[in-house]
Protein backbone atom coordinates (compact mmCIF):
# COMPACT_ATOMS: atom_id res chain seq x y z
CA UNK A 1 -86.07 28.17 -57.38
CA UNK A 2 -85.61 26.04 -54.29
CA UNK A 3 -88.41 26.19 -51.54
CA UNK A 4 -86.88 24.95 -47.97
CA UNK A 5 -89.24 24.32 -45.40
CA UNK A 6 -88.66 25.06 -41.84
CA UNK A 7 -89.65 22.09 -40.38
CA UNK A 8 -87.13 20.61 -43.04
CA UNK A 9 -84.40 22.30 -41.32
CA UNK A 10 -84.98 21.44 -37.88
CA UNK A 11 -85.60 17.91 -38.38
CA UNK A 12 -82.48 17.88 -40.20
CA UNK A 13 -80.11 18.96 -37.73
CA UNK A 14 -82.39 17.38 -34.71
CA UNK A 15 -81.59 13.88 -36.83
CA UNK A 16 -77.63 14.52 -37.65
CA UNK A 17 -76.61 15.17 -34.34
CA UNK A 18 -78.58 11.80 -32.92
CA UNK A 19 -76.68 10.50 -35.72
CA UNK A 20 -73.33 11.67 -35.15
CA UNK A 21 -74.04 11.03 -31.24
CA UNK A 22 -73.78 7.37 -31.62
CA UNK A 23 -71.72 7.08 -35.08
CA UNK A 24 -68.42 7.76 -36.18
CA UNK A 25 -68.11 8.40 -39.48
CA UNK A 26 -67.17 5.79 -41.82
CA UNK A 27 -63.56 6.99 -43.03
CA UNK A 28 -62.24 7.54 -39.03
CA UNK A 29 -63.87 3.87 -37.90
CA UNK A 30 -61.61 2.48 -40.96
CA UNK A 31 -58.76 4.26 -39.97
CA UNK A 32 -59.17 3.83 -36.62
CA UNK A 33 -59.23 0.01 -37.27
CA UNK A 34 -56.02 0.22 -39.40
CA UNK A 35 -53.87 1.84 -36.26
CA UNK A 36 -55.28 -0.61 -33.90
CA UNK A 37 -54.22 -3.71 -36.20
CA UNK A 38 -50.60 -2.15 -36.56
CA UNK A 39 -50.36 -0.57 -33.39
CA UNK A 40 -47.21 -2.42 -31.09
CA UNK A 41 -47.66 -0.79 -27.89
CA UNK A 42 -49.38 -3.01 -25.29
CA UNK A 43 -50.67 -0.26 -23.43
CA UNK A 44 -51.99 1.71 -26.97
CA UNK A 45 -53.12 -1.02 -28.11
CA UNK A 46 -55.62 -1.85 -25.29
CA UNK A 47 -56.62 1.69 -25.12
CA UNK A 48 -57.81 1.62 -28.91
CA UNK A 49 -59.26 -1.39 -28.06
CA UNK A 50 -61.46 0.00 -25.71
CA UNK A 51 -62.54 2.92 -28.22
CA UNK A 52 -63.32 0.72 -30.97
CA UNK A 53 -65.34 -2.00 -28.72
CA UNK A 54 -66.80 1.01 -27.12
CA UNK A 55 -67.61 2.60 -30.40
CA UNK A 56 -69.30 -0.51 -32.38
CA UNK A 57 -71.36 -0.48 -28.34
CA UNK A 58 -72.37 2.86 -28.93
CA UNK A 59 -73.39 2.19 -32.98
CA UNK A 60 -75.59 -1.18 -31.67
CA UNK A 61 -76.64 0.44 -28.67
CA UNK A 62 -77.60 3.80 -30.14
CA UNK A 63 -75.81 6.29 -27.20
CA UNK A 64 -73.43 8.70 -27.22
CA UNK A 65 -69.74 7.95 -28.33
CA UNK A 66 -68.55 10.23 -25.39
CA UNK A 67 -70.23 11.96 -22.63
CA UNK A 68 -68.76 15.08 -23.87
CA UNK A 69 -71.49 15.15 -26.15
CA UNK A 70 -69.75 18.44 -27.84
CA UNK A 71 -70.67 22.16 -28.66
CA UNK A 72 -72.29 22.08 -31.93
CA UNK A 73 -70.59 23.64 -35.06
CA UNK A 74 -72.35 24.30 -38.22
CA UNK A 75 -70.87 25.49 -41.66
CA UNK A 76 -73.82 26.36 -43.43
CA UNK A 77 -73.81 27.40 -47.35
CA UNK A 78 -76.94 28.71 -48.83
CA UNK A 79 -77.28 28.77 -52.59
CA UNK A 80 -78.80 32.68 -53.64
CA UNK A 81 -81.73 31.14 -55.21
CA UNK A 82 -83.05 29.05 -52.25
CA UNK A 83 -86.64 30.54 -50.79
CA UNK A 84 -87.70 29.92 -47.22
CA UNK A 85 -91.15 28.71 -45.81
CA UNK A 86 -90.40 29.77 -42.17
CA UNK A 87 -91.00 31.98 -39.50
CA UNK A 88 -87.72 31.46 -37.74
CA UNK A 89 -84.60 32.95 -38.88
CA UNK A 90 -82.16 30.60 -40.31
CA UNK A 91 -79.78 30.47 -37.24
CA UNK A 92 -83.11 29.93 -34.82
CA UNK A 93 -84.17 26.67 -37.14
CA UNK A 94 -80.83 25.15 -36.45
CA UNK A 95 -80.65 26.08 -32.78
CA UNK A 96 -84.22 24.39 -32.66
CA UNK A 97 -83.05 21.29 -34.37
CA UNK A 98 -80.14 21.35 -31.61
CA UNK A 99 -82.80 21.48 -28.93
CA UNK A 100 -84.49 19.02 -30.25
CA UNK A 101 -81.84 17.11 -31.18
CA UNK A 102 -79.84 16.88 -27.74
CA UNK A 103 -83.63 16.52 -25.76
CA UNK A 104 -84.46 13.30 -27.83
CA UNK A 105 -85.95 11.14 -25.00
CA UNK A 106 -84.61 7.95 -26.73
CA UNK A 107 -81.07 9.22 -26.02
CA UNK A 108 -80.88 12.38 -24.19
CA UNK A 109 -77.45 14.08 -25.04
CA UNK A 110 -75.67 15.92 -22.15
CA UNK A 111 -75.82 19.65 -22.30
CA UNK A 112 -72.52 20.98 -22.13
CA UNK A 113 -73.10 24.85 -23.59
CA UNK A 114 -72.87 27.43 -20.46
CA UNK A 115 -74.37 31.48 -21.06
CA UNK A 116 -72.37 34.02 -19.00
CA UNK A 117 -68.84 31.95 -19.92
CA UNK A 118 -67.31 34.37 -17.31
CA UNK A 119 -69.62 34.87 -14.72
CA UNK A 120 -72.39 32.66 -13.68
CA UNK A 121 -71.77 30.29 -16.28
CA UNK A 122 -75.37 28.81 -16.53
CA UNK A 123 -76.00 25.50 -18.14
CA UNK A 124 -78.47 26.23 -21.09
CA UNK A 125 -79.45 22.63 -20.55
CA UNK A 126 -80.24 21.88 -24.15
CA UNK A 127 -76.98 22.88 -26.18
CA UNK A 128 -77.91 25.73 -27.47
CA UNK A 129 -76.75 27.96 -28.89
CA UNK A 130 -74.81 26.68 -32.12
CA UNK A 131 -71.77 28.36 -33.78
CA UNK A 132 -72.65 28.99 -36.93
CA UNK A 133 -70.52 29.83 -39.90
CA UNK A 134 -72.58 31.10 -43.31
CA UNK A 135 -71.65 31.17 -46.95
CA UNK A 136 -73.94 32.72 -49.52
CA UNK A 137 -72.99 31.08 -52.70
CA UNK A 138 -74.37 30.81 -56.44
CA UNK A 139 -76.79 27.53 -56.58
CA UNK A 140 -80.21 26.07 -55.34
CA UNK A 141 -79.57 24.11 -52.44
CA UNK A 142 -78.89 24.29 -48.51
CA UNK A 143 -75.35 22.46 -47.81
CA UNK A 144 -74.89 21.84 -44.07
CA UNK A 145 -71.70 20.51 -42.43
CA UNK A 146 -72.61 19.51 -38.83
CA UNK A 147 -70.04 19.09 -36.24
CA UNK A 148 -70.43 18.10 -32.08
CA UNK A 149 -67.13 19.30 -30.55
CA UNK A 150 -65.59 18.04 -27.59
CA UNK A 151 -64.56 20.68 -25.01
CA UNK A 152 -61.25 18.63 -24.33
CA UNK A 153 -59.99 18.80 -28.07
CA UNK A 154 -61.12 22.28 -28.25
CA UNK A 155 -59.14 23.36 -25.05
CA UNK A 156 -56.12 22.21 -27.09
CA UNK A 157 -56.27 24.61 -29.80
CA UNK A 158 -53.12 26.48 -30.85
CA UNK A 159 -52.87 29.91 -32.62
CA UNK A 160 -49.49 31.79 -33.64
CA UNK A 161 -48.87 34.77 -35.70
CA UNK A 162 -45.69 33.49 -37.08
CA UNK A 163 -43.08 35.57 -39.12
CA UNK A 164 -43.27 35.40 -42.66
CA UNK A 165 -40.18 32.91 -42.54
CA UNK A 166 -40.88 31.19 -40.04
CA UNK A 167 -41.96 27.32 -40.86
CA UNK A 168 -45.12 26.20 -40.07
CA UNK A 169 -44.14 22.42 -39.61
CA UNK A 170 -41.34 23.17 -37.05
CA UNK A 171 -44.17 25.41 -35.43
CA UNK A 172 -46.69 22.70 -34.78
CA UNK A 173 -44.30 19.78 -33.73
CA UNK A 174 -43.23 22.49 -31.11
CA UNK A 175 -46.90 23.00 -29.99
CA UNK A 176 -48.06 19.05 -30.55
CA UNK A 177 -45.94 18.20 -27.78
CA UNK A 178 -47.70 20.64 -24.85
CA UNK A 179 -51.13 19.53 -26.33
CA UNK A 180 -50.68 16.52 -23.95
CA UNK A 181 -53.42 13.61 -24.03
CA UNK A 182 -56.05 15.77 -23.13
CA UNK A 183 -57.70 16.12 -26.80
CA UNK A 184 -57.75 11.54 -27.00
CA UNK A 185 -55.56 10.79 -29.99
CA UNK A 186 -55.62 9.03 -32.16
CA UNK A 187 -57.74 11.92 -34.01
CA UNK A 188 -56.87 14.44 -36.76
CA UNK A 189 -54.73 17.70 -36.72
CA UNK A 190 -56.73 20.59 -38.81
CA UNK A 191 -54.15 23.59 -39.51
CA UNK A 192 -55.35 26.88 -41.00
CA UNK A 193 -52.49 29.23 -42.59
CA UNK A 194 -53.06 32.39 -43.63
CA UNK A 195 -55.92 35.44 -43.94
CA UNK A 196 -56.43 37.04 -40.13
CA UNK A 197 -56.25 35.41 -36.84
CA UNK A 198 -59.83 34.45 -36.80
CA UNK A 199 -60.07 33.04 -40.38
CA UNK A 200 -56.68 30.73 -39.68
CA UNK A 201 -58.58 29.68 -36.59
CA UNK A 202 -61.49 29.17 -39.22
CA UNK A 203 -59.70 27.35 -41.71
CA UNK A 204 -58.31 24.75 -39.13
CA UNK A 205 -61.61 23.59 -38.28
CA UNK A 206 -63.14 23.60 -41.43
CA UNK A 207 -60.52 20.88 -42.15
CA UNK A 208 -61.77 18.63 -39.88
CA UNK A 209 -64.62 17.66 -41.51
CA UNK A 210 -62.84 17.11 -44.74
CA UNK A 211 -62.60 13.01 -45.95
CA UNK A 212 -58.97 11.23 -44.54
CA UNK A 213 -57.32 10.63 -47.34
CA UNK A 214 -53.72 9.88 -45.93
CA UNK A 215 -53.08 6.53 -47.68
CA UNK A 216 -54.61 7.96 -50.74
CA UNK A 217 -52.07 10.78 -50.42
CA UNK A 218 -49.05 8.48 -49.24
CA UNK A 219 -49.84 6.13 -52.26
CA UNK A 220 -50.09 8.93 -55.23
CA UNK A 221 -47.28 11.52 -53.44
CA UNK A 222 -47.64 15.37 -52.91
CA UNK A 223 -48.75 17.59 -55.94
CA UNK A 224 -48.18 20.91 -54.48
CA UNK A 225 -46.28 22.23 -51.12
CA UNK A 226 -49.67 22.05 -48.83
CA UNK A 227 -49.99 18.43 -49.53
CA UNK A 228 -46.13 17.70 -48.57
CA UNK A 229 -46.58 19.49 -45.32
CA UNK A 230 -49.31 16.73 -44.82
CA UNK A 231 -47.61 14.11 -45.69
CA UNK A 232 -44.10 15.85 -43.43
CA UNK A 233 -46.41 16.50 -40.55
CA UNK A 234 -48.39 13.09 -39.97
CA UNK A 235 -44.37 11.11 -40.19
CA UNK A 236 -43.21 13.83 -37.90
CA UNK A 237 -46.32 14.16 -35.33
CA UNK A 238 -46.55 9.98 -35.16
CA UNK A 239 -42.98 10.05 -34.80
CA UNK A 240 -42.98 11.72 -31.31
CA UNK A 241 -44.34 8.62 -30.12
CA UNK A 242 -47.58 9.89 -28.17
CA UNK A 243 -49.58 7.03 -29.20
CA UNK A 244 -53.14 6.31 -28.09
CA UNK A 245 -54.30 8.26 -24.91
CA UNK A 246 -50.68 9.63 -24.67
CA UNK A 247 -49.53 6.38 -23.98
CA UNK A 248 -46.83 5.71 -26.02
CA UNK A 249 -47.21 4.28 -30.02
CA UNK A 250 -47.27 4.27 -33.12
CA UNK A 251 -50.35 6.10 -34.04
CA UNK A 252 -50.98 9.99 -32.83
CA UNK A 253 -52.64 11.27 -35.37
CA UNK A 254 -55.07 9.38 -38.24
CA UNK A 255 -54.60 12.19 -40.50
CA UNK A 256 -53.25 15.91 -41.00
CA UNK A 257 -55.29 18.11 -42.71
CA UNK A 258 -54.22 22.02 -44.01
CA UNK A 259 -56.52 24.65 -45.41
CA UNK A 260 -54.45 28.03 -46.43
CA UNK A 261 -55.75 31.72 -47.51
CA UNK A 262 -54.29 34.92 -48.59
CA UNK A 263 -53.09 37.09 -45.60
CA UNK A 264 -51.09 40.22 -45.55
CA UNK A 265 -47.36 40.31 -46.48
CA UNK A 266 -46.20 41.10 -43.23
CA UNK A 267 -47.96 38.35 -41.53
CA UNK A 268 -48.22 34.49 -41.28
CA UNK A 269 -51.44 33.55 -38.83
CA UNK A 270 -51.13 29.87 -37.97
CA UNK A 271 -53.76 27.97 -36.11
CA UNK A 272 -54.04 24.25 -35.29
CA UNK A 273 -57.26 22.27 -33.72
CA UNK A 274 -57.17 18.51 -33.13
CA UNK A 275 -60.10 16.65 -33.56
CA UNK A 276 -60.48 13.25 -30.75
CA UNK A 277 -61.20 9.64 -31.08
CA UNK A 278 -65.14 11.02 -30.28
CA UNK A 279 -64.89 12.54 -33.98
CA UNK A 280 -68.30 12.94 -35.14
CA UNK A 281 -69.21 15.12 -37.94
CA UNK A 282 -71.64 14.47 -40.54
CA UNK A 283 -72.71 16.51 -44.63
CA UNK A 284 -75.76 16.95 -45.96
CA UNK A 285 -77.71 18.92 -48.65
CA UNK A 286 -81.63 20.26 -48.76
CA UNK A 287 -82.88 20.46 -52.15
CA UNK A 288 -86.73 20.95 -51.21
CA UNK A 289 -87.17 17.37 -51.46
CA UNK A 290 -87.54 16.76 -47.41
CA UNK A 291 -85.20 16.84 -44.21
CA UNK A 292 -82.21 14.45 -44.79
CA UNK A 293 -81.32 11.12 -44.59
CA UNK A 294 -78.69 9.59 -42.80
CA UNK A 295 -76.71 6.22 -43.71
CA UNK A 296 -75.51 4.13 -40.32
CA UNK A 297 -72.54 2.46 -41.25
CA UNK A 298 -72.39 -0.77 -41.95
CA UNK A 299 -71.50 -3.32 -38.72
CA UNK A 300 -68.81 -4.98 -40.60
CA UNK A 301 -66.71 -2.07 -40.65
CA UNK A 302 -65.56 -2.68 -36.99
CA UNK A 303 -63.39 -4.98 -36.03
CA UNK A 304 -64.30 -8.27 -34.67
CA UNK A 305 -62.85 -7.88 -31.08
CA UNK A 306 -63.47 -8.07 -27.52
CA UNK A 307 -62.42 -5.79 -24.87
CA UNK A 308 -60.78 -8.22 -22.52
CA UNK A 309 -58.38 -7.57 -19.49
CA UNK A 310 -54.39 -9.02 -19.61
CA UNK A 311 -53.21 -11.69 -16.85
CA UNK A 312 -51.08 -9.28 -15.35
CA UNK A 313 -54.59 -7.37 -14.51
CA UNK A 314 -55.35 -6.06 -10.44
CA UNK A 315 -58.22 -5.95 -8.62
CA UNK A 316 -59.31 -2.81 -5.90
CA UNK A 317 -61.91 -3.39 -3.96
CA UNK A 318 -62.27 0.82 -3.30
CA UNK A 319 -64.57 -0.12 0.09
CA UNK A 320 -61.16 -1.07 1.62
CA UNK A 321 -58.89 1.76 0.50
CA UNK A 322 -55.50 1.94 2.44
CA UNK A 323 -52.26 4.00 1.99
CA UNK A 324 -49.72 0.87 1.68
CA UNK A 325 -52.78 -0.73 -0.95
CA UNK A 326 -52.54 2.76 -2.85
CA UNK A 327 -48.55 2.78 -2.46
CA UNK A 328 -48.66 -0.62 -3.94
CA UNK A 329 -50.16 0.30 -6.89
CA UNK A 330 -47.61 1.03 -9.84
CA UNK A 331 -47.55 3.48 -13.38
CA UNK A 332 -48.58 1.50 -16.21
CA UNK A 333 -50.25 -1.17 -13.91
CA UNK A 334 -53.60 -2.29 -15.14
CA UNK A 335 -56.49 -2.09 -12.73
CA UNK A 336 -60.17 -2.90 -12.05
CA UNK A 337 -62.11 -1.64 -9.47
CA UNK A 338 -65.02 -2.41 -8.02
CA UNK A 339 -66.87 -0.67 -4.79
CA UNK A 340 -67.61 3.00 -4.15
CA UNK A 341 -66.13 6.00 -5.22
CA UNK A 342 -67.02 9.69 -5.56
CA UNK A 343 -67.36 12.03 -9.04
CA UNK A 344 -66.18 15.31 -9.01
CA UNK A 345 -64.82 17.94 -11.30
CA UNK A 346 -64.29 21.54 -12.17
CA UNK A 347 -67.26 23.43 -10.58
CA UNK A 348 -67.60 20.78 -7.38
CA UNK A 349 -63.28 21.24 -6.67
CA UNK A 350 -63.89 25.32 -7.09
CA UNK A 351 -67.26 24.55 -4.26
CA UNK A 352 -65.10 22.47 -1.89
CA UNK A 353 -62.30 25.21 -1.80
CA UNK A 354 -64.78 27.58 -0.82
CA UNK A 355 -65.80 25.62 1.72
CA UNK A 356 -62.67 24.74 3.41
CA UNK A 357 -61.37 28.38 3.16
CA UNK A 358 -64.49 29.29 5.28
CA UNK A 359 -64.08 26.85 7.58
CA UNK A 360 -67.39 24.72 6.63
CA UNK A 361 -68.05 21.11 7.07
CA UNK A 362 -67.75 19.60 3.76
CA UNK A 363 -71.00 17.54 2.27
CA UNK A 364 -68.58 14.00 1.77
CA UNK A 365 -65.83 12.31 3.81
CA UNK A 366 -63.11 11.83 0.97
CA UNK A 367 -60.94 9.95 3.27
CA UNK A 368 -59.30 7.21 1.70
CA UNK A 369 -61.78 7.73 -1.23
CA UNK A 370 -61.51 7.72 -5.32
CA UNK A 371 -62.98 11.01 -6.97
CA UNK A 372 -63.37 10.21 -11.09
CA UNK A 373 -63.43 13.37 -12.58
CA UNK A 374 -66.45 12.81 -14.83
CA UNK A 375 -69.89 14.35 -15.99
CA UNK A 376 -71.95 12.07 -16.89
CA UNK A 377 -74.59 12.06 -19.59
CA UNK A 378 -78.35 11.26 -18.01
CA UNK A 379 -79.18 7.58 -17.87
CA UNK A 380 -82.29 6.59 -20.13
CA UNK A 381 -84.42 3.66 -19.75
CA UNK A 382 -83.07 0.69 -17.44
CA UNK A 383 -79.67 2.91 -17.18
CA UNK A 384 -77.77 3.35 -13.67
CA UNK A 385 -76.07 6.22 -15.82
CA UNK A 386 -75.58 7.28 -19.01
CA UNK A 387 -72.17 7.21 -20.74
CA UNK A 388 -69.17 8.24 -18.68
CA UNK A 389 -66.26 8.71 -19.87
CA UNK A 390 -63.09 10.64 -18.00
CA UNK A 391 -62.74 14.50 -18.36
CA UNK A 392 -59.32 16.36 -18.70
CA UNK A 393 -57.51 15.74 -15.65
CA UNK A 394 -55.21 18.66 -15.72
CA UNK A 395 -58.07 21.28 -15.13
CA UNK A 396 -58.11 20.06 -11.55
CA UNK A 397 -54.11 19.95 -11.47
CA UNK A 398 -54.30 23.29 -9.15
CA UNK A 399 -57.01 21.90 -6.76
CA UNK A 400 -55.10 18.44 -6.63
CA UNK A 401 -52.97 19.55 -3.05
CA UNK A 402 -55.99 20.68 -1.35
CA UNK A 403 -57.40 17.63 -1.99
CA UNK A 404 -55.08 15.28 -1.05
CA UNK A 405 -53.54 17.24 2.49
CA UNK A 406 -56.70 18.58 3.21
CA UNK A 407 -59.77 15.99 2.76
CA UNK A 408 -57.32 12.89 2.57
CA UNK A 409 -58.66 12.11 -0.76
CA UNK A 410 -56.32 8.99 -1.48
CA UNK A 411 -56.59 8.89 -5.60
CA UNK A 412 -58.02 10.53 -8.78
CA UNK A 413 -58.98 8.94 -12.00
CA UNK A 414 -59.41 10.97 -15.26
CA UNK A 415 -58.31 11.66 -18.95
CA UNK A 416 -54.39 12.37 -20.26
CA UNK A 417 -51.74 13.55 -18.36
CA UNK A 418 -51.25 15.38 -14.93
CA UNK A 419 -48.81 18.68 -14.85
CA UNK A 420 -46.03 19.10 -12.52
CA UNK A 421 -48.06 20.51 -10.08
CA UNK A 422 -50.29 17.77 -9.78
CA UNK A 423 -47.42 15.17 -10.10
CA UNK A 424 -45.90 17.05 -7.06
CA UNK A 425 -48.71 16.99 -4.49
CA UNK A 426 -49.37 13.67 -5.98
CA UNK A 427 -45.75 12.40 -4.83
CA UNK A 428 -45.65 14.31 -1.64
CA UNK A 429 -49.21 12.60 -0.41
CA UNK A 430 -47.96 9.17 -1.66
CA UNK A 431 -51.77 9.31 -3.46
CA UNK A 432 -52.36 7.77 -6.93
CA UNK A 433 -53.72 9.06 -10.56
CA UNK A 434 -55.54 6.54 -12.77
CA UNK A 435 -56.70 7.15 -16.28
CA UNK A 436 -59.93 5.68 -18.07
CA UNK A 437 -59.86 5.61 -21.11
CA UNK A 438 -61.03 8.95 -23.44
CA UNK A 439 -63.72 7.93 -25.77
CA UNK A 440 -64.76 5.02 -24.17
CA UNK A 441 -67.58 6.35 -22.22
CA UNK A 442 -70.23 4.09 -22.76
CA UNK A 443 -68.24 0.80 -22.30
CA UNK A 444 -67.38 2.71 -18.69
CA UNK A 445 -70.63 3.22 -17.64
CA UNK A 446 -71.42 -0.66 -18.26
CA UNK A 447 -69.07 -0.95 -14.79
CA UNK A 448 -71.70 1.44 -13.22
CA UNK A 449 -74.47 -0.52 -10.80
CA UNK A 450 -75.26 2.38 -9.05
CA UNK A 451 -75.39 6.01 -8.86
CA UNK A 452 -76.57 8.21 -5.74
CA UNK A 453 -76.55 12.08 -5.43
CA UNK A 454 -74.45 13.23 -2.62
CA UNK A 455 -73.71 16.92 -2.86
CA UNK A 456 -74.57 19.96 -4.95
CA UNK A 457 -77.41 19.30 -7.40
CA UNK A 458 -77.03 22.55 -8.55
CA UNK A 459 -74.18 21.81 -10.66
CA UNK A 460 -76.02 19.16 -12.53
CA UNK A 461 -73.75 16.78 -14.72
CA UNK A 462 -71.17 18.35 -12.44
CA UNK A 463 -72.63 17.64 -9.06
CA UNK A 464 -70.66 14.78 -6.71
CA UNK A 465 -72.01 11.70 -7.11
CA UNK A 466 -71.30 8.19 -5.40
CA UNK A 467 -70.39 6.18 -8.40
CA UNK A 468 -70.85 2.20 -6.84
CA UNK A 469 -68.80 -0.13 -9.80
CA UNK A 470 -67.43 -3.26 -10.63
CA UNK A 471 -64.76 -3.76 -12.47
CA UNK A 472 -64.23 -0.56 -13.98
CA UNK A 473 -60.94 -0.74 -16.47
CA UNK A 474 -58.30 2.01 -15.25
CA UNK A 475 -54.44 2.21 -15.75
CA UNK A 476 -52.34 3.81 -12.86
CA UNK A 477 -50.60 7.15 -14.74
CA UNK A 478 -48.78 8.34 -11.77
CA UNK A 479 -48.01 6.38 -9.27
CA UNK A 480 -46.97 7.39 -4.93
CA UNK A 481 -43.39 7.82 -6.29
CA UNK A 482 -44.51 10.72 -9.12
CA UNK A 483 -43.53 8.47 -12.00
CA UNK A 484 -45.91 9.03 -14.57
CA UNK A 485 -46.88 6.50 -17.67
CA UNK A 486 -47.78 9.96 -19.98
CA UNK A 487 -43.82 11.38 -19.70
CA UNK A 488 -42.37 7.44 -20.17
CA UNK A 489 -44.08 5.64 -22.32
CA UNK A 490 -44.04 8.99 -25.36
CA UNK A 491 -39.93 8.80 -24.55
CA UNK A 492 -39.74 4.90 -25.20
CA UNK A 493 -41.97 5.28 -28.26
CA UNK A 494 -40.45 8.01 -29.89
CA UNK A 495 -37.28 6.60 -28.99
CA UNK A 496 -38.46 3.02 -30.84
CA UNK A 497 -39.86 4.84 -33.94
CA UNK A 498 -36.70 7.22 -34.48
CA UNK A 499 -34.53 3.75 -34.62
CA UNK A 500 -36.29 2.62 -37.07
CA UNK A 501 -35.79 5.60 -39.47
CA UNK A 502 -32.51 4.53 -40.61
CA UNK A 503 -33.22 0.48 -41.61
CA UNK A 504 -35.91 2.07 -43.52
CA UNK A 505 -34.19 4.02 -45.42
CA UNK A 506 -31.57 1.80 -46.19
């Protein structure tokens, strides 16, 4: 009989998800090294670049990987013999050791969790609560897998009852595609197959934490039909050319992972969830013996390699913002700014709307002015800010023509791809969309020498900031014509890898 101790528990989680904060696990920083050493796309290439310099940062530095510090999942399997020494109920020990563990004051993690999710939508301000997922098994112990989830992976989740013939590979290279860049590849596809709708969603993610194996797999071939759909998906998803931050490469995905459980003859429940180059997951086990100890990976392990700007590289000054400057500026070019600009995202666009439809004074002039759509994580110690990464651009895609013919906001930096919409108003403004690069949020925030509230402190993380910087690395996505880097440089890629099919074979 196995005594576990409360304070065990708490500790626990309150240590893994510090760990996992600041950490990638050791399989995904080796494979994550192996695409950027055979990665051929310039622009791919600098982007993993940026993660891995960013993430060996974040490892030395001890802050988080990504502001999107996640939502916290927890597959939790108790053994039947295991007593307790608590008070709490199980779930309120690990929703303690998230408090704690997002409240550290060493490296306060950003609260991202909102109660209400369709109403008031009010921060919790410590992460709370979990999602939890309990097995009751035969054994002695207390097995924990602990995930932190990024909203803009999670937002790309796909779920299909298919038809009992229909193919599951063909299904999710026809969803892979509309994912966009949103969810940061390189990462890992998860697919669930079978059971209900909720336990194919269930199965998908479970996947994720699983080891990557792929050149284990590739090396010793397929032993049953799950493992060829592995090996079929991860040619066929790399082979659409997305590459790194949707820029066009070799490298999508890192690994493809499938779980499968009995379901009903007349159905075939599919689900799919990426996981983002801000994977962070971490195991452990509680035999009685005291909370858990975690393992930082070895420096080494990262390549040796310096984030450094091309020749071909421009310079913004963002004090001195004009329409032909902005009309100038190309897709694909490389940029660094330096100067002032403005954050703003979901709940400040939805505010400003308001506004305007009422007829109110706005709290900003945004002419001829950058917004970054970012929310920051708060700065500790001699910190301006704490990492700040890009969020997904596309949420904002239906606010973009307000913002541009309305407050003659001039340009927009963010995460992935714009839609049409956005592309449109983009194009009919003559304005400009830049992208920072996806988990790379605390080599960003280096670029950060000042940050000043300016409007709605009520929205926290998401309040509008003045951001001042210097030389903050962007790329231009879509440029004052509507051309756009994420719809090119996919279509060269894909077009590059598909030639090469047939001198391989031969």
């Amino acid at each position: 009989m196995t005594l576990i101790k409360q304070e065990d528990v708490i500790q626990s989680v309150a240590d893994a998800l510090q760990f996992i904060s600041y950490y990638h696990p050791l399989d995904f920083i080796r494979a994550m090294r192996g695409a950027w050493e055979k990665e051929e796309s310039p622009a791919a290439k600098a982007a993993l670049t940026q993660v891995l310099v960013n993430s060996k940062m974040c490892a030395m530095g001890k802050r988080p990987i990504c502001q999107d510090t996640g939502i916290v999942n927890v597959f939790l399997t108790v053994g039947m013999d295991v007593q307790w020494q608590a008070d709490m109920s199980v779930e309120d020990m690990i929703n303690e050791g998230v408090r704690r563990g997002y409240t550290h004051p060493d490296n306060v993690l950003r609260g991202s969790v909102l109660t209400d999710p369709d109403g008031a939508r009010s921060n919790t301000k410590d992460n709370t609560p979990a999602v939890i997922h309990t097995k009751i098994v035969a054994g002695d112990k207390v097995d924990i897998e602990i995930a932190a989830k990024g909203g803009g992976s999670e937002a790309k989740a796909k779920f299909a009852m298919l038809n009992p013939s229909d193919d599951v590979v063909d299904w999710v290279l026809s969803v892979v595609p509309t994912m966009g860049a949103g969810w940061c590849p390189p990462g890992l596809l998860g697919v669930g197959i079978g059971g209900t709708p909720e336990k194919a969603m269930l199965l998908a993610k479970e996947s994720l934490m699983e080891p990557l194996d792929m050149h284990e797999l590739q090396a010793r071939g397929a032993s049953n039909h799950y493992e060829e759909m592995r090996l079929e998906l991860f040619e066929k998803v790399n082979g659409l050319g997305i590459g790194a931050q949707g820029l066009g490469g070799l490298t999508t995905v890192l690994d493809v992972k499938v779980k499968e459980y009995p379901t009903h003859a007349a159905n075939k429940p599919v689900a799919v969830i990426p996981n983002c180059s801000a994977t962070r997951h971490v195991h452990f086990e509680l035999d009685g013996s005291g909370p858990a100890e975690f393992v930082p990976p070895d420096l080494s392990e990262w390549p040796d390699i310096e984030f450094e700007m091309g020749d071909d590289v421009k310079r913004v000054n963002m004090d001195e913002i004009t329409p032909e400057l902005v009309q100038s500026l190309k897709s694909g070019d490389t940029l660094l700014l330096s100067g002032k600009m403005l954050t703003g995202r979901d709940a400040a666009h939805k505010k400003i709307a308001d506004l305007l439809e009422k007829g109110e004074p706005l709290p900003v002039d945004f002419t001829n002015r950058f917004i970054y759509y970012v929310g920051p994580v708060d700065p500790v110690r001699e910190e301006v800010v704490g990492p700040a990464g890009p969020t997904t651009a596309t949420r904002m895609d239906k606010f973009t023509r307000m913002m541009l013919e309305e407050t003659g906001l001039a340009g927009m930096i963010g995460k992935a791809e714009r839609g049409p919409v956005a592309i449109e108003a983009i194009r009919d403004n003559k304005a400009v969309y830049m992208i920072a690069v996806g988990g790379a949020a605390y080599l960003v925030a280096k670029a950060i020498t000042k940050s000043t509230l300016i409007a709605f402190p009520e929205l926290g993380m998401e309040a509008i900031y003045e951001f001042e910087v210097k030389d903050m690395p962007v790329t231009v996505a879509v440029d004052s014509t509507g051309e756009s880097v994420h719809i090119q440089g996919p279509k060269i890629w894909s077009q590059k890898i598909a030639e090469r099919i047939p001198a391989t074979a031969v």
